[in-house]
N, C-alpha and C. Protein backbone atom coordinates (compact mmCIF):
# COMPACT_ATOMS: atom_id res chain seq x y z
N UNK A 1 19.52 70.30 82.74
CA UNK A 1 19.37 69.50 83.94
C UNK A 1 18.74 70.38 85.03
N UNK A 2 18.03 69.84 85.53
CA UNK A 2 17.43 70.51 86.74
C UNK A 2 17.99 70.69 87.64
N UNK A 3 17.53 72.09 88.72
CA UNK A 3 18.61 72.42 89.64
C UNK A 3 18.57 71.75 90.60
N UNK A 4 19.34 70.94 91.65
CA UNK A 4 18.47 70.35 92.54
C UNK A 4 18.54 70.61 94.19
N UNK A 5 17.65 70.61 94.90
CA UNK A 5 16.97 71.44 96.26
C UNK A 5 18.42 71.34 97.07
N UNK A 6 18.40 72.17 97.94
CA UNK A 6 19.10 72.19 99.08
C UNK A 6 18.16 71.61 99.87
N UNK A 7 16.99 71.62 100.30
CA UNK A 7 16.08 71.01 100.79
C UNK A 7 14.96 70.72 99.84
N UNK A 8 13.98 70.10 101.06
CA UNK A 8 12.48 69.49 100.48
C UNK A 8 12.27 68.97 102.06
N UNK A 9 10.22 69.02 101.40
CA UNK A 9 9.44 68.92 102.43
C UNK A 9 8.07 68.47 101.98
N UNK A 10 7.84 67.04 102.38
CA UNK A 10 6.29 66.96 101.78
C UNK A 10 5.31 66.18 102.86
N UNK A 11 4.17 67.06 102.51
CA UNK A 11 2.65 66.50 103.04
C UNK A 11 1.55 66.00 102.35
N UNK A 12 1.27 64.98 103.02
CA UNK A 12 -0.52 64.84 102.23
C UNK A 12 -1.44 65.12 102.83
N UNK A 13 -2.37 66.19 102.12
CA UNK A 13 -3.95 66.42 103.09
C UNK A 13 -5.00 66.00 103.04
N UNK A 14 -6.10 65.64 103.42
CA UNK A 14 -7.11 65.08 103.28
C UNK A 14 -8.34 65.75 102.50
N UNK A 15 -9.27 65.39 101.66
CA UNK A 15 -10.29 65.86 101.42
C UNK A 15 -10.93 67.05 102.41
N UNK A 16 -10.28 68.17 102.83
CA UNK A 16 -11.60 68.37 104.34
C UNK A 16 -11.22 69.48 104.36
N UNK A 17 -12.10 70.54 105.41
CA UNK A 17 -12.13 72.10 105.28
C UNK A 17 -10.54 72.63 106.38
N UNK A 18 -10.39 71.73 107.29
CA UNK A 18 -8.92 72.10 108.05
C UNK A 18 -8.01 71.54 107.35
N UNK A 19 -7.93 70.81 106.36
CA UNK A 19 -6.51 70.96 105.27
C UNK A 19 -5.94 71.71 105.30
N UNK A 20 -6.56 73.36 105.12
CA UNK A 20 -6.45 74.40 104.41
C UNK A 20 -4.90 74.99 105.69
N UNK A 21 -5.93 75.17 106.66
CA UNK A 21 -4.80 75.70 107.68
C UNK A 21 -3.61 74.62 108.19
N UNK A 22 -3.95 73.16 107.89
CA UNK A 22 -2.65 72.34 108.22
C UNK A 22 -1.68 72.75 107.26
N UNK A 23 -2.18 72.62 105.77
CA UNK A 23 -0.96 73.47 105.10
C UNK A 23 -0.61 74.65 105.02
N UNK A 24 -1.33 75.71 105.90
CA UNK A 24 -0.55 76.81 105.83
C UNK A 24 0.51 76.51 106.53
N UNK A 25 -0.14 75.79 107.92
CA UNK A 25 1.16 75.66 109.39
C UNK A 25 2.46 74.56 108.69
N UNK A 26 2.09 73.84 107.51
CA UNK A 26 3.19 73.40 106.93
C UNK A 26 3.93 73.97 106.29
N UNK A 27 3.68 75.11 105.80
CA UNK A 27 4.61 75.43 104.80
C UNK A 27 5.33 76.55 105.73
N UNK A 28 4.45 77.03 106.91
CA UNK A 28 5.36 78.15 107.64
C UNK A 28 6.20 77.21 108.41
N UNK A 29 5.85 76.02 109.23
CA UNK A 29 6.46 75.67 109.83
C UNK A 29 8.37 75.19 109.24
N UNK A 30 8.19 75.01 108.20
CA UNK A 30 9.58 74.64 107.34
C UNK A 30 9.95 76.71 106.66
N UNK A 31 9.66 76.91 106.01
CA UNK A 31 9.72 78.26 105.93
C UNK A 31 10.58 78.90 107.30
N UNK A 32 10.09 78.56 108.58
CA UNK A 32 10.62 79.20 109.70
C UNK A 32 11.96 78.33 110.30
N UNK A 33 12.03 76.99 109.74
CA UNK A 33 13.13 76.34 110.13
C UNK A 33 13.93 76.34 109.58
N UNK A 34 13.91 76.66 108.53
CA UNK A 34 14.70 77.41 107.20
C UNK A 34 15.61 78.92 107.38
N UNK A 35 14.85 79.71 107.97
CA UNK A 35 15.79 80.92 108.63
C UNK A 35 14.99 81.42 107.49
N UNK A 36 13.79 81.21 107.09
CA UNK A 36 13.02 82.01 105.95
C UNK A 36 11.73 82.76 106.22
N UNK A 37 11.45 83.28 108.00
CA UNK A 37 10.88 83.96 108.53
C UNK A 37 10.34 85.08 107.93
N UNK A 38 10.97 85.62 107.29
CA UNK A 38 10.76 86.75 106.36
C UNK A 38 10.27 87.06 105.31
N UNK A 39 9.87 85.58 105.06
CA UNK A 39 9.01 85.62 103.44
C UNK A 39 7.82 84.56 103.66
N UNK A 40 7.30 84.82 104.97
CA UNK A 40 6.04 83.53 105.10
C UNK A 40 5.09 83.70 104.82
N UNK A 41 4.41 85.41 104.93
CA UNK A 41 3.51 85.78 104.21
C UNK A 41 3.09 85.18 103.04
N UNK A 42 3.95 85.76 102.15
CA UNK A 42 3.07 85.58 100.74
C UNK A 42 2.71 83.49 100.68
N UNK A 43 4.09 82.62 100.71
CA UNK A 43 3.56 81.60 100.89
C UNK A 43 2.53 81.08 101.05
N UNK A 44 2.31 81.54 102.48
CA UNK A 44 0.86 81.00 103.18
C UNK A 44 -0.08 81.24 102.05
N UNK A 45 -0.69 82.63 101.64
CA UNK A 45 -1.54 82.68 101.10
C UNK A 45 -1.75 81.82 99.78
N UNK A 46 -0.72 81.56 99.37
CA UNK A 46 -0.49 80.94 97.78
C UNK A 46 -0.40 79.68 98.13
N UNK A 47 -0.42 79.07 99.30
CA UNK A 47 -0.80 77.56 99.42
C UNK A 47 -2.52 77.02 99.59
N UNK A 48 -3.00 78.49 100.56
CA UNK A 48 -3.88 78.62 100.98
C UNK A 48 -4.97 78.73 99.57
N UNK A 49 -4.55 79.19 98.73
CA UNK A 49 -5.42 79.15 97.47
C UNK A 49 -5.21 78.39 96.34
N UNK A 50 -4.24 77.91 96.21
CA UNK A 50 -4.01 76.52 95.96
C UNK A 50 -4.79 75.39 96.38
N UNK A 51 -4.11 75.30 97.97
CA UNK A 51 -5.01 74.09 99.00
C UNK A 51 -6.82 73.92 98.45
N UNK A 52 -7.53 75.58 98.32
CA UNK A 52 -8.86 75.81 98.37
C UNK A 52 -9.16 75.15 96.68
N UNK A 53 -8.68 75.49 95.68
CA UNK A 53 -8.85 75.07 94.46
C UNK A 53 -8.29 73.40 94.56
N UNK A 54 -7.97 72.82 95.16
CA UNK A 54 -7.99 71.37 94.73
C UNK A 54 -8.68 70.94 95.84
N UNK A 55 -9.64 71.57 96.49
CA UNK A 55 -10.73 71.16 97.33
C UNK A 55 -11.79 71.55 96.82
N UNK A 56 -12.47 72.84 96.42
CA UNK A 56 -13.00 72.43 96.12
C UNK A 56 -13.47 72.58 94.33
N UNK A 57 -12.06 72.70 93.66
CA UNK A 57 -12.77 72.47 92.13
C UNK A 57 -12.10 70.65 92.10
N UNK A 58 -11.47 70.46 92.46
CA UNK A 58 -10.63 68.75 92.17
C UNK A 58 -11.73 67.73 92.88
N UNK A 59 -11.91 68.61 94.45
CA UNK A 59 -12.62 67.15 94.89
C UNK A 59 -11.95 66.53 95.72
N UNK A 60 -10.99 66.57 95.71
CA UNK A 60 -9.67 65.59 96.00
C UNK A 60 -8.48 65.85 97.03
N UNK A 61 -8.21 64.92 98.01
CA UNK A 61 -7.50 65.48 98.95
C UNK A 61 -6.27 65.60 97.99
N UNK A 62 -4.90 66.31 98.63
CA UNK A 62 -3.55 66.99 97.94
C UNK A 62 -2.50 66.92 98.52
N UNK A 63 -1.19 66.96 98.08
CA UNK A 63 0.19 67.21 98.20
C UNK A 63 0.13 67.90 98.08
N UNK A 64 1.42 68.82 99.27
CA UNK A 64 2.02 69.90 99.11
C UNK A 64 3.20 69.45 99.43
N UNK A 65 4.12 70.11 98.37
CA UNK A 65 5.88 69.69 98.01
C UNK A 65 6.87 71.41 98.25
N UNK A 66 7.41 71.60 99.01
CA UNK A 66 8.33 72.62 99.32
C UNK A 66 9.73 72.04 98.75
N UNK A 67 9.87 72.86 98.32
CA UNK A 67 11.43 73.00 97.70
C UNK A 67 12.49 74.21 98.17
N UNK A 68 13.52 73.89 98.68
CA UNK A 68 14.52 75.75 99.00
C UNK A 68 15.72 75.34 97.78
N UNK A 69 15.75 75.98 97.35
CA UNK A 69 16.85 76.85 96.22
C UNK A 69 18.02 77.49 96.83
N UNK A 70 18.81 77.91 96.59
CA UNK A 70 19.62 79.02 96.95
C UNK A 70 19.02 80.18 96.29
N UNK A 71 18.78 81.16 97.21
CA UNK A 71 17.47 82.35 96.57
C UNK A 71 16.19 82.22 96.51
N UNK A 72 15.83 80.68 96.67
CA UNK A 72 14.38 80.74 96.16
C UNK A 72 13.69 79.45 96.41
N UNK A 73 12.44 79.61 96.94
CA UNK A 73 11.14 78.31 97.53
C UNK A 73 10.60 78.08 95.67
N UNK A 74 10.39 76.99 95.78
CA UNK A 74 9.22 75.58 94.82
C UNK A 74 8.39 75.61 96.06
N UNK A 75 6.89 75.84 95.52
CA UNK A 75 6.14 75.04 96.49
C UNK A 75 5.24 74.09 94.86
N UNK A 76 4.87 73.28 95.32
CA UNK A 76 4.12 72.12 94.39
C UNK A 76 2.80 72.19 95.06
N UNK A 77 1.60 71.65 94.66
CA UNK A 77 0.51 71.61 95.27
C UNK A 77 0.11 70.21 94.48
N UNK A 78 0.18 69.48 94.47
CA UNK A 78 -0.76 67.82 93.73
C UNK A 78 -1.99 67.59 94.02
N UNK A 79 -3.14 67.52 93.14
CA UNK A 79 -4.29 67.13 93.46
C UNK A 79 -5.06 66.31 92.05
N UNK A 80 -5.85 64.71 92.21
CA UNK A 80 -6.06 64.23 91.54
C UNK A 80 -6.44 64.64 90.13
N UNK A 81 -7.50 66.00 90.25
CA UNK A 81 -8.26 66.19 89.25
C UNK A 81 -7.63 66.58 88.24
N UNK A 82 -8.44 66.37 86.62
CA UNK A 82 -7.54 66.47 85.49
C UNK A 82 -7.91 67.85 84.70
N UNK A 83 -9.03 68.83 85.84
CA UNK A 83 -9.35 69.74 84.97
C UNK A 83 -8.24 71.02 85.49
N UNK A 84 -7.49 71.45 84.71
CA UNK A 84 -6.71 72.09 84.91
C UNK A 84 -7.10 74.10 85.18
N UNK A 85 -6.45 74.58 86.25
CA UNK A 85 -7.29 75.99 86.83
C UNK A 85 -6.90 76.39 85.34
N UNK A 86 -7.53 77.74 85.34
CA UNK A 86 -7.14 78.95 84.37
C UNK A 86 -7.58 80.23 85.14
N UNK A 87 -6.65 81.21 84.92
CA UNK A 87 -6.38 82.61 85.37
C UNK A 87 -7.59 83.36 84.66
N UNK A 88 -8.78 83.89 85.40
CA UNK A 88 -9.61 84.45 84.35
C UNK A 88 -9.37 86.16 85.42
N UNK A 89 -9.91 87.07 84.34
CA UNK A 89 -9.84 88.86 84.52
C UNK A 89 -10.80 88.69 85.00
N UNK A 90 -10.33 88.91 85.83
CA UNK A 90 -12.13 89.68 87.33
C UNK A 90 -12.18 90.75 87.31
N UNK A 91 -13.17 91.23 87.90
CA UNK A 91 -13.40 92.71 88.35
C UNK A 91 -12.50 93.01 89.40
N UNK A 92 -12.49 93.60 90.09
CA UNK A 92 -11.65 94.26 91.14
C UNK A 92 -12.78 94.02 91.75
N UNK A 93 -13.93 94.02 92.61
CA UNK A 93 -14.80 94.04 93.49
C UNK A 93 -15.04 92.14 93.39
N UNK A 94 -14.86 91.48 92.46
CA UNK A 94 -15.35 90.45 92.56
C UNK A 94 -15.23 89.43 93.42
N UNK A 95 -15.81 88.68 93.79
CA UNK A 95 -15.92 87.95 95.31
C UNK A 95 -15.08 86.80 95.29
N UNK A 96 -15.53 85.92 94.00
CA UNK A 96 -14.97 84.72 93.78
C UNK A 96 -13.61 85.04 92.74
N UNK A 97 -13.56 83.28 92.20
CA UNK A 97 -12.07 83.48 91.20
C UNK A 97 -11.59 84.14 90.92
N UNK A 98 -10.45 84.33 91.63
CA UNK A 98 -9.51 85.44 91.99
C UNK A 98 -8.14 84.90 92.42
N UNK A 99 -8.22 83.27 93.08
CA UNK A 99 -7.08 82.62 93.44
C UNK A 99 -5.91 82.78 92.17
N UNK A 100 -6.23 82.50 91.43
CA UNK A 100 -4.88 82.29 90.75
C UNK A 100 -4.03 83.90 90.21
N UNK A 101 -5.05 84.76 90.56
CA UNK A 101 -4.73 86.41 89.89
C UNK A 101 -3.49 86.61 91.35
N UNK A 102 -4.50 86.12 92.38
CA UNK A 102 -3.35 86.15 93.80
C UNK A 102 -2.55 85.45 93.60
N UNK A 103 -2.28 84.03 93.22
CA UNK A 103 -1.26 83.62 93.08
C UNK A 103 -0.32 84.27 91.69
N UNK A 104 -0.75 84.72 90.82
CA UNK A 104 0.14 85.48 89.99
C UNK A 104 0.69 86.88 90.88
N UNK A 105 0.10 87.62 91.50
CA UNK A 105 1.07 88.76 92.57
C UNK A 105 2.02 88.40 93.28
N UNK A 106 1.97 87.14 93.92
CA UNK A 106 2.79 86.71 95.39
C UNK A 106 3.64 86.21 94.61
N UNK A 107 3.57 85.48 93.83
CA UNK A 107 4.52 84.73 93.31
C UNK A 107 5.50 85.07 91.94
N UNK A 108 6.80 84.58 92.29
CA UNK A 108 7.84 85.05 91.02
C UNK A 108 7.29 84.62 89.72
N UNK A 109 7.02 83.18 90.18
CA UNK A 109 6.24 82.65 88.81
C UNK A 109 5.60 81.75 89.23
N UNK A 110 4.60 81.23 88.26
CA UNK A 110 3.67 79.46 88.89
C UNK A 110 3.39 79.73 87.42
N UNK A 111 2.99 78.00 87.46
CA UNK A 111 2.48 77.51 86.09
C UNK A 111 1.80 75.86 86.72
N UNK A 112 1.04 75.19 85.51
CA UNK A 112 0.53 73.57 85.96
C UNK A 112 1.09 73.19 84.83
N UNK A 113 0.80 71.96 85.66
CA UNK A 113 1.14 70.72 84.53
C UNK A 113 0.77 69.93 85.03
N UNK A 114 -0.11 68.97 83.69
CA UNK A 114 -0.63 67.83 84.16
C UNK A 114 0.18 66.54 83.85
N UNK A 115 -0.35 65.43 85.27
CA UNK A 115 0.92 64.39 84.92
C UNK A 115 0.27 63.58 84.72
N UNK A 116 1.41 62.50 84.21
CA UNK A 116 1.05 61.20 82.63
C UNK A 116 -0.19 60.12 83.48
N UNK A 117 0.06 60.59 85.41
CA UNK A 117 -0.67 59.30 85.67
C UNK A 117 -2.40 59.36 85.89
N UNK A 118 -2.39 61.00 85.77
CA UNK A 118 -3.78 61.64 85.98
C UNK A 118 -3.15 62.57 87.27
N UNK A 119 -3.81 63.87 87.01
CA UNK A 119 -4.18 64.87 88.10
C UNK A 119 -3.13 65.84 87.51
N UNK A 120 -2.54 66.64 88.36
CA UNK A 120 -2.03 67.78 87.93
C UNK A 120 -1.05 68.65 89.23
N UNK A 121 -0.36 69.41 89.04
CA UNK A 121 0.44 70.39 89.64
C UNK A 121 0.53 71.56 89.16
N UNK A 122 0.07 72.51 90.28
CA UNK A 122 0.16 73.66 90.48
C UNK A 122 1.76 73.93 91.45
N UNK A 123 2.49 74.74 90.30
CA UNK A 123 3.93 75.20 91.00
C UNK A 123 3.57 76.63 91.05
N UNK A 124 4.47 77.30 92.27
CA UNK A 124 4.54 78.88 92.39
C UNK A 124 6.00 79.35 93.10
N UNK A 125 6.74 79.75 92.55
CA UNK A 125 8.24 80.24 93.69
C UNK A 125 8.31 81.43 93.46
N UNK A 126 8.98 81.59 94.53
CA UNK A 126 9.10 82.94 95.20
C UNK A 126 10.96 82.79 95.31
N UNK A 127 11.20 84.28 95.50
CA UNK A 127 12.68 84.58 95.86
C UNK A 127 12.56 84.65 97.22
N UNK A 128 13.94 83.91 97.68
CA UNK A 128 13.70 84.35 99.29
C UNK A 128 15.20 84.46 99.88
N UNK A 129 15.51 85.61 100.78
CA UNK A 129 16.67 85.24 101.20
C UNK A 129 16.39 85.24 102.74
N UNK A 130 17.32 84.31 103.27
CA UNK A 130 17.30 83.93 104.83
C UNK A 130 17.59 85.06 105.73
């Protein structure tokens, strides 16, 4: 059985290039009302590259779903498209695709999954204590 949230928090963003920073200020803004000041860093960025991959490989405006744990954030990211990311080995100098190598550092764990109705989720949590 699944564990279930002490909290939750959700947004929808639009197709568009200021998505990006509405969901950062979403996920800090709950993050900070949370007494979870201390772990907003990495978040941000791992929404922030998230947010950027279902803009622009999906196409498609997105959900973002926050979850608090005892110990530990769910963030969800939802976006229509059915082609699912993959983690490729970059160079170290390389410019582009690189989001998901960042989201493998920041994060405890993330994985996708695509759902039955079309599109997909990108999950990533982190440990956090207040």
């Amino acid at each position: 059985m699944p564990a279930i949230p002490d909290w939750r928090h959700v947004a929808g963003f639009p197709d568009d290039a200021a998505s990006m920073s509405q969901a950062r200020a979403f996920v800090t803004g709950y993050l900070v009302d949370h007494d979870l000041r201390n772990m907003v860093d990495d978040p941000q960025v791992v929404v922030s590259e998230l947010a950027t991959n279902a803009l622009l490989h999906g196409g498609t405006g997105f959900l973002v779903l926050l979850f608090g744990f005892r110990g530990s954030v769910r963030m969800e990211v939802y976006d229509e498209s059915v082609d699912v990311p993959v983690q490729v080995d970059t160079a170290e100098l390389a410019v582009g695709r690189r989001g998901l190598s960042i989201v493998d550092t920041l994060s405890r764990d993330w994985g996708v999954a695509t759902q039955a109705t079309g599109g997909k989720a990108v999950r990533a949590e982190f440990d956090a204590e207040g």
